[in-house]
Protein backbone atom coordinates (compact mmCIF):
# COMPACT_ATOMS: atom_id res chain seq x y z
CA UNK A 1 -8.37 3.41 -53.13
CA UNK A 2 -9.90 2.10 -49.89
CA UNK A 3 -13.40 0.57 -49.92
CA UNK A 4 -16.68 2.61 -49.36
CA UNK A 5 -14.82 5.86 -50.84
CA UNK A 6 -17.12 8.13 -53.31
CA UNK A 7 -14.69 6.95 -56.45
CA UNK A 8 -11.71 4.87 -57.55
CA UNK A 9 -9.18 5.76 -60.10
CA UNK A 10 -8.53 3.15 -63.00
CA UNK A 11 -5.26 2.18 -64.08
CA UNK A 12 -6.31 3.97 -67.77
CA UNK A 13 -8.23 5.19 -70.05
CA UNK A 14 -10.89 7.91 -69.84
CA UNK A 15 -8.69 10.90 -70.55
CA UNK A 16 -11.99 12.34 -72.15
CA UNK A 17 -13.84 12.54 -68.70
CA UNK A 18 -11.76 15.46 -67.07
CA UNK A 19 -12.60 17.70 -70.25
CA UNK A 20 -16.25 16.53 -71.06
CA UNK A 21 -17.59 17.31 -67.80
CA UNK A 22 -15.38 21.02 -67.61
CA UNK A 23 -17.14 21.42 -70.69
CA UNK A 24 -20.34 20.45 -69.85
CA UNK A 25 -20.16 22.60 -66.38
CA UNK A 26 -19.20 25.96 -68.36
CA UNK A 27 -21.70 25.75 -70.58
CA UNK A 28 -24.37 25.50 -67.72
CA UNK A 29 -22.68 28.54 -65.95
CA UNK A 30 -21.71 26.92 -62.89
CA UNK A 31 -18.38 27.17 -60.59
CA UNK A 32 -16.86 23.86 -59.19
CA UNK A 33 -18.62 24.96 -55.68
CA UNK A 34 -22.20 25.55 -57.47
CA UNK A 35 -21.95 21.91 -59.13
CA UNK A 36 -20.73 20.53 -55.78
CA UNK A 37 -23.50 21.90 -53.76
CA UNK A 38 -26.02 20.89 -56.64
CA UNK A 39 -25.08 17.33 -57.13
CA UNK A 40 -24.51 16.75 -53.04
CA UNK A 41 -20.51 15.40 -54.11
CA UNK A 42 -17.57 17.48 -52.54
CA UNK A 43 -15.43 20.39 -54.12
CA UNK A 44 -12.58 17.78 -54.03
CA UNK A 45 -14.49 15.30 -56.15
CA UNK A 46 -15.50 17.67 -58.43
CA UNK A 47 -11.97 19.24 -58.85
CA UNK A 48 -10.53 15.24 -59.29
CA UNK A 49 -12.57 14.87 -61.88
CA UNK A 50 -11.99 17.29 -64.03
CA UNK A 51 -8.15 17.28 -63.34
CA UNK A 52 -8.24 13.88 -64.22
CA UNK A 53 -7.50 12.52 -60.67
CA UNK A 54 -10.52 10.54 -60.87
CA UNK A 55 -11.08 8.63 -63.91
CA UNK A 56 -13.74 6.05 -62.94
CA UNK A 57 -16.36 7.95 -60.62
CA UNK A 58 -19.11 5.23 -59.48
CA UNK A 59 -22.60 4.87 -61.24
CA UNK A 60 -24.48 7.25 -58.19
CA UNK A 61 -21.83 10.11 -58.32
CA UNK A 62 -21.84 10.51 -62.21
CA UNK A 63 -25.93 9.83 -62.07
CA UNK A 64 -25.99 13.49 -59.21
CA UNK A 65 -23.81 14.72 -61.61
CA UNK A 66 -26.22 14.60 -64.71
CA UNK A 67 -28.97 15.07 -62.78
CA UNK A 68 -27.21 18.73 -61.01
CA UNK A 69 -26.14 19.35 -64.74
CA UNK A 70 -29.74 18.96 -65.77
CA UNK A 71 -28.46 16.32 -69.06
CA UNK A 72 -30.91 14.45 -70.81
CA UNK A 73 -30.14 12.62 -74.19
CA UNK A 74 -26.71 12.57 -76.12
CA UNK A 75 -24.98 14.86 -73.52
CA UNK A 76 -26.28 12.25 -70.21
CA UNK A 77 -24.91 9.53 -72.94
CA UNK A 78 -21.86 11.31 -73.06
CA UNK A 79 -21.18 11.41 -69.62
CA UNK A 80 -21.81 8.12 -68.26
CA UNK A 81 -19.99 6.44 -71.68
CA UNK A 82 -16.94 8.53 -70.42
CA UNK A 83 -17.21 7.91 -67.12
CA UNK A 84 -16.96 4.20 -68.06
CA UNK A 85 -13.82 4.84 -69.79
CA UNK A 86 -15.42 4.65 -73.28
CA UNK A 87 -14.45 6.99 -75.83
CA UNK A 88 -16.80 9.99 -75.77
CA UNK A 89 -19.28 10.77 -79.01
CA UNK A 90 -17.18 12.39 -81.74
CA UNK A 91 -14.05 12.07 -79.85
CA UNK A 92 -11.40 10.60 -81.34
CA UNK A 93 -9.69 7.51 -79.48
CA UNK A 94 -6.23 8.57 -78.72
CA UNK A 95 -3.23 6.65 -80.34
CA UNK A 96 -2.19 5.00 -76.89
CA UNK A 97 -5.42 2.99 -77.15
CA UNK A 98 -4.19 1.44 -80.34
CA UNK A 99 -1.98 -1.67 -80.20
CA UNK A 100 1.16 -0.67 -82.10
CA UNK A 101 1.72 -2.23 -85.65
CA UNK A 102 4.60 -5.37 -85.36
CA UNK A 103 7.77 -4.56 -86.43
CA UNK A 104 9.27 -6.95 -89.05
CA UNK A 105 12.34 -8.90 -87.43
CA UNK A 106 14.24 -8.14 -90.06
CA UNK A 107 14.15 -3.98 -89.24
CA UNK A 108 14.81 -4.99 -85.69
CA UNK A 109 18.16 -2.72 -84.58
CA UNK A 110 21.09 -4.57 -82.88
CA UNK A 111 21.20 -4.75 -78.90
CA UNK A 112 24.32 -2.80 -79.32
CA UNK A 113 22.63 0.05 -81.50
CA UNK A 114 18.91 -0.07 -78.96
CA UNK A 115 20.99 0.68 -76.32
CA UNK A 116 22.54 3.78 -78.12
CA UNK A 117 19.47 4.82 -79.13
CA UNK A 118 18.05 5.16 -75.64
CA UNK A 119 20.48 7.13 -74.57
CA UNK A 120 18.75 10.87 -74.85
CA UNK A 121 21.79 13.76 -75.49
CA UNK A 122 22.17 16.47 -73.42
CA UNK A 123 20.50 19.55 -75.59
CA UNK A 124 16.98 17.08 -75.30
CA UNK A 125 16.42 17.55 -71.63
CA UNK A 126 14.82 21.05 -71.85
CA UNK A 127 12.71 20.02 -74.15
CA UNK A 128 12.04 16.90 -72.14
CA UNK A 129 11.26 18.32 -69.38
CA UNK A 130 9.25 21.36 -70.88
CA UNK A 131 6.80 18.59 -72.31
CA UNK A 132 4.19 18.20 -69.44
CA UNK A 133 3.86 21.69 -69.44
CA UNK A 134 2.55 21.62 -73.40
CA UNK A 135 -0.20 19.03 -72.57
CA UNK A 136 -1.38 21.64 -69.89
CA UNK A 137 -1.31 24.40 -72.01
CA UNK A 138 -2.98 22.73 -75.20
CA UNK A 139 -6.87 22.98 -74.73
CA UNK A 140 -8.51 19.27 -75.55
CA UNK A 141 -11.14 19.75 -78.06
CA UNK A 142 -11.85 16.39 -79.69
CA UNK A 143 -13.54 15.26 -76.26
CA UNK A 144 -15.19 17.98 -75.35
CA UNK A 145 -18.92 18.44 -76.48
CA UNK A 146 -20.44 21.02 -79.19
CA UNK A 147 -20.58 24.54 -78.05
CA UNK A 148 -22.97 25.35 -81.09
CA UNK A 149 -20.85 27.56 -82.76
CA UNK A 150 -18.59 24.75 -83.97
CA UNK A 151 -15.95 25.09 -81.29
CA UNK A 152 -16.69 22.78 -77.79
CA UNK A 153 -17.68 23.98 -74.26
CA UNK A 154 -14.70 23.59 -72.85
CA UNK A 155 -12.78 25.32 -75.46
CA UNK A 156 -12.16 29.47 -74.84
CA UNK A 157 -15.06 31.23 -77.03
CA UNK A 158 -13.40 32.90 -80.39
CA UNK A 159 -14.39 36.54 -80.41
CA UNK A 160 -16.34 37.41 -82.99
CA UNK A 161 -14.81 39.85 -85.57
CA UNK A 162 -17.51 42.64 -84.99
CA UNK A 163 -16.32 42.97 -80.98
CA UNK A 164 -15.59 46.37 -80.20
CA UNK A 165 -12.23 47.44 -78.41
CA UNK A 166 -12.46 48.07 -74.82
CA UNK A 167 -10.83 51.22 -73.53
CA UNK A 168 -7.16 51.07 -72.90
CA UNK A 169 -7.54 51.81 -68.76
CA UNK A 170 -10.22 48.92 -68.63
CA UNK A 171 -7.91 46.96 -70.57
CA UNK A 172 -5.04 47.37 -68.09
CA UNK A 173 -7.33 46.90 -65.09
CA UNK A 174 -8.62 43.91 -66.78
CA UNK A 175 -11.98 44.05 -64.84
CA UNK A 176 -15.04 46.01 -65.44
CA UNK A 177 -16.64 47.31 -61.92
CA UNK A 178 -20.70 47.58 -61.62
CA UNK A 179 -22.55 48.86 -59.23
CA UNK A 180 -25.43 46.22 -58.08
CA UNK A 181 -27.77 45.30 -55.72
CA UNK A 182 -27.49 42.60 -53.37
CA UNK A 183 -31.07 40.81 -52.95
CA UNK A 184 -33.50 41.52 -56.35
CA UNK A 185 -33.56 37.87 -56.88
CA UNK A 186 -33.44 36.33 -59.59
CA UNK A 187 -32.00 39.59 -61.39
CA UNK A 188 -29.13 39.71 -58.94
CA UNK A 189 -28.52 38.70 -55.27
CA UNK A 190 -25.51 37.69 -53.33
CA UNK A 191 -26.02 33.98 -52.06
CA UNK A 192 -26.11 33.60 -48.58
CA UNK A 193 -24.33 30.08 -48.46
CA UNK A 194 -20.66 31.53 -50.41
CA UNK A 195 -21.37 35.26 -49.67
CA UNK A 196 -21.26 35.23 -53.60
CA UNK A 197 -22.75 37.38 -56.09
CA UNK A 198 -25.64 35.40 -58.52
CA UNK A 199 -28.58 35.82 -60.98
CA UNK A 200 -29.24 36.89 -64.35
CA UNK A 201 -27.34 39.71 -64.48
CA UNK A 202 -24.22 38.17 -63.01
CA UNK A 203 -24.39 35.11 -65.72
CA UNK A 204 -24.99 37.73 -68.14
CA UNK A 205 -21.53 39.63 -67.47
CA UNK A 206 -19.71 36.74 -66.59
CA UNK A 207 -20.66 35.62 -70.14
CA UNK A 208 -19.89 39.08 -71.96
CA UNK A 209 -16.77 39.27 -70.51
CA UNK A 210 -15.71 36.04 -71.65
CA UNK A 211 -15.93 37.79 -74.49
CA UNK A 212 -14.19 40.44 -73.82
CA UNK A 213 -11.40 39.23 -72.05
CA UNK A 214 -12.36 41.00 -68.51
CA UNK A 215 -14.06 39.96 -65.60
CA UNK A 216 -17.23 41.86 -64.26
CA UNK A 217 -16.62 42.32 -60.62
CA UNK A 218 -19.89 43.09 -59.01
CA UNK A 219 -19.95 45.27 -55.77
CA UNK A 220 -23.16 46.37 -53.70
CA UNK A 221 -24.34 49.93 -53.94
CA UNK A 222 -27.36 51.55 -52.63
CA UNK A 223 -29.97 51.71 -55.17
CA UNK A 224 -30.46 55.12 -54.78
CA UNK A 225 -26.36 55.40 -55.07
CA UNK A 226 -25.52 53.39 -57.85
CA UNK A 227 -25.33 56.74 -60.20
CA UNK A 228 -23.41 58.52 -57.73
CA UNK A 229 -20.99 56.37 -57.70
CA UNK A 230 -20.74 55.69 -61.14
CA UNK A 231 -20.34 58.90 -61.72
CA UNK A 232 -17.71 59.97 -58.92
CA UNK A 233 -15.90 56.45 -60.60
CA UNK A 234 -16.11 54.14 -58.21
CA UNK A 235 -17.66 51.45 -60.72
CA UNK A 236 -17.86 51.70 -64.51
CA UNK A 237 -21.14 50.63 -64.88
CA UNK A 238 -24.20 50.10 -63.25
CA UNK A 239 -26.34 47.07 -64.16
CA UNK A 240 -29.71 46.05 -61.30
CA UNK A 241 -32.98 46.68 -62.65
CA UNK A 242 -32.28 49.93 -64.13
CA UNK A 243 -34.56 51.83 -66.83
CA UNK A 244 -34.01 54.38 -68.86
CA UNK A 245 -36.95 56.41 -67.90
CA UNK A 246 -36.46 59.72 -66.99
CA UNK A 247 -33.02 59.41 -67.44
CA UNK A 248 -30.61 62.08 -66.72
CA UNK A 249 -28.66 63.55 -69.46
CA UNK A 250 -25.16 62.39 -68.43
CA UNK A 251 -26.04 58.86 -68.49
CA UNK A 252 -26.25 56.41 -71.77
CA UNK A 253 -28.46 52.56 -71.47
CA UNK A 254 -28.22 49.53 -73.36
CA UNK A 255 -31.22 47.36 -73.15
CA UNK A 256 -30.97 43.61 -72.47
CA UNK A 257 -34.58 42.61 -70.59
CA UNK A 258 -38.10 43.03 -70.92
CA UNK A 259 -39.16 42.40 -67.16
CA UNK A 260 -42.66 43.58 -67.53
CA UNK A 261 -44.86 44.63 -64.30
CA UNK A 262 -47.41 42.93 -61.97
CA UNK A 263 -49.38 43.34 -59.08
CA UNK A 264 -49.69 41.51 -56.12
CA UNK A 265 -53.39 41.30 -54.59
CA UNK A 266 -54.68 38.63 -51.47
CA UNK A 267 -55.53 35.43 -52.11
CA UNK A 268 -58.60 34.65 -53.98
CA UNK A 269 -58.64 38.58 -55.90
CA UNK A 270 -61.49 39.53 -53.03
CA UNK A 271 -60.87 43.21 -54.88
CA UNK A 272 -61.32 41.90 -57.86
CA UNK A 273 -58.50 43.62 -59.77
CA UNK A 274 -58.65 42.44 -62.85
CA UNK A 275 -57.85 45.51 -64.38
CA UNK A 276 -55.60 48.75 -64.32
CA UNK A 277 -58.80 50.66 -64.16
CA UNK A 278 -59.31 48.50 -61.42
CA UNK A 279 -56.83 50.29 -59.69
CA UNK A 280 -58.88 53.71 -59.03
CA UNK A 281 -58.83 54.71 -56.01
CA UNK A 282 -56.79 51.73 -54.62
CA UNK A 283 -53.80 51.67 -52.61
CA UNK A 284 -50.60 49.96 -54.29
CA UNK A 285 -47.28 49.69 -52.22
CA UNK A 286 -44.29 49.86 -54.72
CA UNK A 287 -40.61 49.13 -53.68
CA UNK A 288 -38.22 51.80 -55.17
CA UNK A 289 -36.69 50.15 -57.65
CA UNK A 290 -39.91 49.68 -59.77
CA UNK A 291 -40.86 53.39 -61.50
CA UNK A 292 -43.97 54.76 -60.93
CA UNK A 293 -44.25 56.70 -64.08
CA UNK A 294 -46.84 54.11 -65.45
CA UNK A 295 -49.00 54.24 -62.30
CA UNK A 296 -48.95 58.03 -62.41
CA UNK A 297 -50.55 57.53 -65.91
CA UNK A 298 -53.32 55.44 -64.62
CA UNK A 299 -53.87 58.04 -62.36
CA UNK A 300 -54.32 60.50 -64.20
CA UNK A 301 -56.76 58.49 -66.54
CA UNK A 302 -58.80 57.85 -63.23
CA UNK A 303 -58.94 61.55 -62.51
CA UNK A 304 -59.99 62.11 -66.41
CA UNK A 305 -62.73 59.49 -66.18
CA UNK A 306 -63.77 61.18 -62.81
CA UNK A 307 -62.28 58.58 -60.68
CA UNK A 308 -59.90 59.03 -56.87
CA UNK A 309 -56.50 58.56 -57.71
CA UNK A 310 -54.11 56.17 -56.74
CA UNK A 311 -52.95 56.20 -53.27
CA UNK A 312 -49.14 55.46 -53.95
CA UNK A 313 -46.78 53.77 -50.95
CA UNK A 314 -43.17 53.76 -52.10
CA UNK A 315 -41.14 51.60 -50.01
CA UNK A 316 -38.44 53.29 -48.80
CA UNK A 317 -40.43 56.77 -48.23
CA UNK A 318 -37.88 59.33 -49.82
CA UNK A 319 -39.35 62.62 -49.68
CA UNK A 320 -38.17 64.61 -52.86
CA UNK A 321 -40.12 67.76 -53.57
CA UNK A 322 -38.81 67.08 -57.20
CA UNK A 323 -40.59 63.68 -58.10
CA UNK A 324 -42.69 63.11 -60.43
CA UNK A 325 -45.28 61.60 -58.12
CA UNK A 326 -46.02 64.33 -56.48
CA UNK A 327 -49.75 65.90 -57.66
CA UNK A 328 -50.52 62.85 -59.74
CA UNK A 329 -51.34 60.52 -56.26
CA UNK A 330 -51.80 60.16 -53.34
CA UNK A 331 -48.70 59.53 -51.27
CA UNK A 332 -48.45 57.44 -47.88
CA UNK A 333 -45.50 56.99 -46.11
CA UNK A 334 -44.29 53.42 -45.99
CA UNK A 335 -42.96 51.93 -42.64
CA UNK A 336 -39.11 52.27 -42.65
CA UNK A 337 -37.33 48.81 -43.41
CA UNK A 338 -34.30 46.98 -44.61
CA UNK A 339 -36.47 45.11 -47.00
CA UNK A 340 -38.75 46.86 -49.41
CA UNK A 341 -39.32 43.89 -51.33
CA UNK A 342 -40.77 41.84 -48.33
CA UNK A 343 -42.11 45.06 -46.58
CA UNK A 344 -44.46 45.16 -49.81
CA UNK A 345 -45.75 42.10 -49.56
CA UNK A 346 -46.62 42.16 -45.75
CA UNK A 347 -48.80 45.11 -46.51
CA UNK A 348 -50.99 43.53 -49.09
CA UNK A 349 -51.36 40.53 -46.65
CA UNK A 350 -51.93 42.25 -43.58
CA UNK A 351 -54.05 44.91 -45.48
CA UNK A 352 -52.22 47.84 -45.42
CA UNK A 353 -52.36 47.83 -48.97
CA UNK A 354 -54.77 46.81 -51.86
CA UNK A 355 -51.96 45.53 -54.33
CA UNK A 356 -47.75 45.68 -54.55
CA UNK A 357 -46.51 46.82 -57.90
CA UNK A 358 -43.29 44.75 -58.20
CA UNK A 359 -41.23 43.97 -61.81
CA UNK A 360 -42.96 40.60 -63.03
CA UNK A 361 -39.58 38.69 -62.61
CA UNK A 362 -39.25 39.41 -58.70
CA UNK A 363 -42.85 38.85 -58.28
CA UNK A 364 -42.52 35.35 -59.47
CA UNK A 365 -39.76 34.94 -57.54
CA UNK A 366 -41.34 36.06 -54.10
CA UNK A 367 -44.25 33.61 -54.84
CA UNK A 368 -41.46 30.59 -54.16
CA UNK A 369 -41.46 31.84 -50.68
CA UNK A 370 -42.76 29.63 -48.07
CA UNK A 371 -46.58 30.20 -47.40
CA UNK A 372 -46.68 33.23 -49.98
CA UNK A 373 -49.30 30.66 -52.08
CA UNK A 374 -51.22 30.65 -48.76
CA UNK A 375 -51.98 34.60 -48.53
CA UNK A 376 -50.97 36.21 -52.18
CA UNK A 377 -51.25 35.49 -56.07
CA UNK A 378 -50.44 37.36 -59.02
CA UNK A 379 -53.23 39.51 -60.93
CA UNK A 380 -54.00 39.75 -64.72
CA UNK A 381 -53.62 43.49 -65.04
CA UNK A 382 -49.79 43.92 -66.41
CA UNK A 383 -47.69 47.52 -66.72
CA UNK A 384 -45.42 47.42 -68.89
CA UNK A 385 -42.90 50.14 -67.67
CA UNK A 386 -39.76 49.50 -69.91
CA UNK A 387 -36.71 47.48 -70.48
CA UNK A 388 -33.95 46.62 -67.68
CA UNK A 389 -30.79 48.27 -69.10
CA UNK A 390 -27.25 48.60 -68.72
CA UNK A 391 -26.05 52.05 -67.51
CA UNK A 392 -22.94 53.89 -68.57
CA UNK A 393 -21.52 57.19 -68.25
CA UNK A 394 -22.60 59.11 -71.87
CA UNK A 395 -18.62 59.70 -71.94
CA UNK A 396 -17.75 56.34 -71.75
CA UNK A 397 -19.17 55.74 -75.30
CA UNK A 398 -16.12 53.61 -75.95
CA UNK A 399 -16.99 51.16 -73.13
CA UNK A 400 -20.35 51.37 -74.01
CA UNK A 401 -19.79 50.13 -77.47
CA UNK A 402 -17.39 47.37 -76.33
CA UNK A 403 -20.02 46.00 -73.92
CA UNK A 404 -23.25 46.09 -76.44
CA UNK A 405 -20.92 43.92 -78.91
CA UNK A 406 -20.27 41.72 -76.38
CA UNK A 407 -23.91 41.33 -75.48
CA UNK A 408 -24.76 41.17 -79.16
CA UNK A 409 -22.47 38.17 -79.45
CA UNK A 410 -23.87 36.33 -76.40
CA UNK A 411 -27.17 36.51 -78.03
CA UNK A 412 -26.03 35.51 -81.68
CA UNK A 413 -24.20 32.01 -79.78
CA UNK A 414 -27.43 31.60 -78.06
CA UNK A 415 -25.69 32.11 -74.65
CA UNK A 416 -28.17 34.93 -73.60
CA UNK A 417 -30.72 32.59 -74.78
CA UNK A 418 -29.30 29.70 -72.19
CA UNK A 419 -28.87 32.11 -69.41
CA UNK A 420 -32.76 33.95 -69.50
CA UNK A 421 -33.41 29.57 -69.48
CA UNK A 422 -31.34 29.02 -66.58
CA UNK A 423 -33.30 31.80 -64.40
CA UNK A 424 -36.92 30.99 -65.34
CA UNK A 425 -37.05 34.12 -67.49
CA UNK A 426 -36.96 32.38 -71.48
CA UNK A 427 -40.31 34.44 -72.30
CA UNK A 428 -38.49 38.25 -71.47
CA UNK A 429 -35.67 37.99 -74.07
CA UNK A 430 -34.95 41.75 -75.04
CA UNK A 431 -32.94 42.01 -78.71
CA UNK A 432 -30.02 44.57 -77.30
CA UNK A 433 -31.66 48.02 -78.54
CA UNK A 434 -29.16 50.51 -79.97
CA UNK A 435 -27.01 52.66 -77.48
CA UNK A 436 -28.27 55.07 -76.21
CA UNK A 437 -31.50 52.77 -75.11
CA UNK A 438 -34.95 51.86 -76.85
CA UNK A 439 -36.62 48.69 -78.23
């Protein structure tokens, strides 16, 4: 390879470095692109690598990798052993790397008879030919590290024997359509860089249907549309920051997250709420997707204590003479926007609103924003207003079933436990409840 190029490939060797790092990239969730744009190296390196194309990447490129891999101890060991062409931990070194045994003179065959022998007959050329195809086919475990359950990363997971039978037509289709949002980050949002889908919940069903044998193919629905078209079946399933509160008859949930709820106030608390009495006669700006039915409790415990209600801003303003909100607060209209998550925040900075009720995960997550240290913080009082949960149709029991083993499986492995990790969200681990929802 010419000078000053990212890597050179070695004349032999590290067969194990192709597989390792595979492994090591599947068990942190991430496509060849994701790892790429991590580490800094190109889709092409990455690819060469783990085809085998690349056998001896330089010190720097296998040092991003680690580093984008986030490896410390044995694994980082692992990688830069293999990378060296040394056999990796627990692998064993393949029989080419041995120096054959001597063959006694005395067994030697005749010139006459070697030459026969290397002639290969005609019925041995399918076979012959067929052969590369076998290596391609046969995953390579020895090399690859420990998965935890005794099988490693790279390897395909092994079902367990307790996974539940997915219905014959998802079968066939061999995907399993959900209805999602498209910027709740870190629960779900759709990358701006690939125009691809990301966040918990997409690691979660990528992971379940690894399981399952499916892929989860994630398409954006209005919030307030994600039942509808479940229902007119559009998408089997509906999975972005859904509770089972108030949920209509038709419909079946399987927990997976505790979020948990929290307010956003100004810098500095001048308010002081500390408290959800606190909250009497305040005004808190809520985007749809978090449910009011806890702040309409507070409210009426204000009114009981001889309090002012809540004044209640749900961003977007959907007038429905049904809702529960109505008689419990005050209602204000909330200035129409594309973004109810940001629109929330503006008005507790600029004052339009005393706090923003948003699901504890996104309100961490808007804190990362540039200058949102600078004008907001988080407040001690907490809501808890139920578990995230996956939504099915109360007919699709079968699916249902099929999907809760698979989620029970990812959290037996420890996947579930990797993937809450991954997103910041390690303290909201949910046990999956029975069907039908709970805790």
């Amino acid at each position: 390879m010419a000078p000053g190029s990212d890597d050179e490939p070695p004349g032999s060797g590290p067969a194990t470095l192709a597989a390792l790092l595979r492994g090591l990239r599947q068990r942190a969730l991430l496509t060849q692109e994701e790892l790429a744009r991590r580490s800094g190296l190109s889709v092409r390196t990455i690819r060469g690598l783990e085809l085998g194309g690349i056998r001896r990447p330089r010190s720097g490129s296998v040092r991003l990798l680690a580093d984008a891999l986030q490896l410390s101890g044995r694994d980082r060991e692992a990688l830069v052993e293999a990378a060296r062409g040394e056999p990796a931990r627990r692998a064993v070194p393949p029989p080419a790397s041995r120096p054959p045994a001597p063959v006694p003179p005395a067994s030697r065959p005749r010139r006459g008879a070697r030459r026969l022998a290397g002639r290969v007959p005609w019925w041995a050329w399918p076979v012959a030919l067929l052969a590369p195809l076998a290596v391609l086919l046969v995953p390579t475990v020895a090399t690859a590290p420990d998965r935890g359950d005794g099988a490693p990363a790279g390897a395909p997971a092994r079902p367990p024997s307790e996974l539940r039978p997915l219905p014959e037509r998802i079968r066939a289709a061999g995907r399993i359509v959900v209805s999602s949002q498209d910027a709740l980050a870190p629960i779900v949002f759709v990358d701006p860089r690939s125009g691809r889908f990301r966040g918990l919940d997409h690691d979660l069903a990528q992971a379940m249907g690894q399981r399952l044998g499916v892929e989860f193919q994630f398409r954006k629905v209005d919030f307030t549309h994600s039942f509808r078209d479940m229902r007119a079946g559009r998408s089997d399933i509906a999975m972005s920051v859904f509770r089972d509160v108030n949920r209509a008859p038709d419909l079946d949930y399987v927990d997976y997250l505790d979020p948990g709820t929290a307010f956003l106030v100004r810098k500095g608390n001048p308010l002081r709420i500390r408290s959800r009495d606190d909250l009497c006669g305040r005004t808190v700006a809520r985007p749809l997707t978090t449910p009011a039915e806890a702040l309409l409790r507070q409210s009426q415990r204000c009114v009981a204590r001889g309090r002012a209600k809540i004044t209640l801003m749900t961003c977007p303003t959907i007038p429905d003479p049904r809702s529960p909100v109505r008689g419990q607060v005050i209602q204000r209209r909330c200035p129409a926007t594309p973004e109810p998550l940001r629109r929330v925040q503006e008005l507790v900075r600029d004052r339009g609103a005393d706090a923003a009720m948003l699901d504890l995960p996104l309100a961490k997550h808007a804190m990362t924003a540039p200058g949102a240290g600078r004008h907001l913080e988080i407040a001690p009082p907490q809501i808890d207003a139920g578990p995230y949960g996956i939504v099915f149709r109360k007919a699709d029991r079968q699916l249902r079933d099929a999907v809760r083993s698979a989620l029970q499986a990812i959290v037996a492995d420890g996947t579930y436990a990797r993937i809450l990790a991954k997103w910041g969200l390690a303290g909201r681990a949910l046990p999956p409840a029975p069907a039908g929802g709970g805790s």
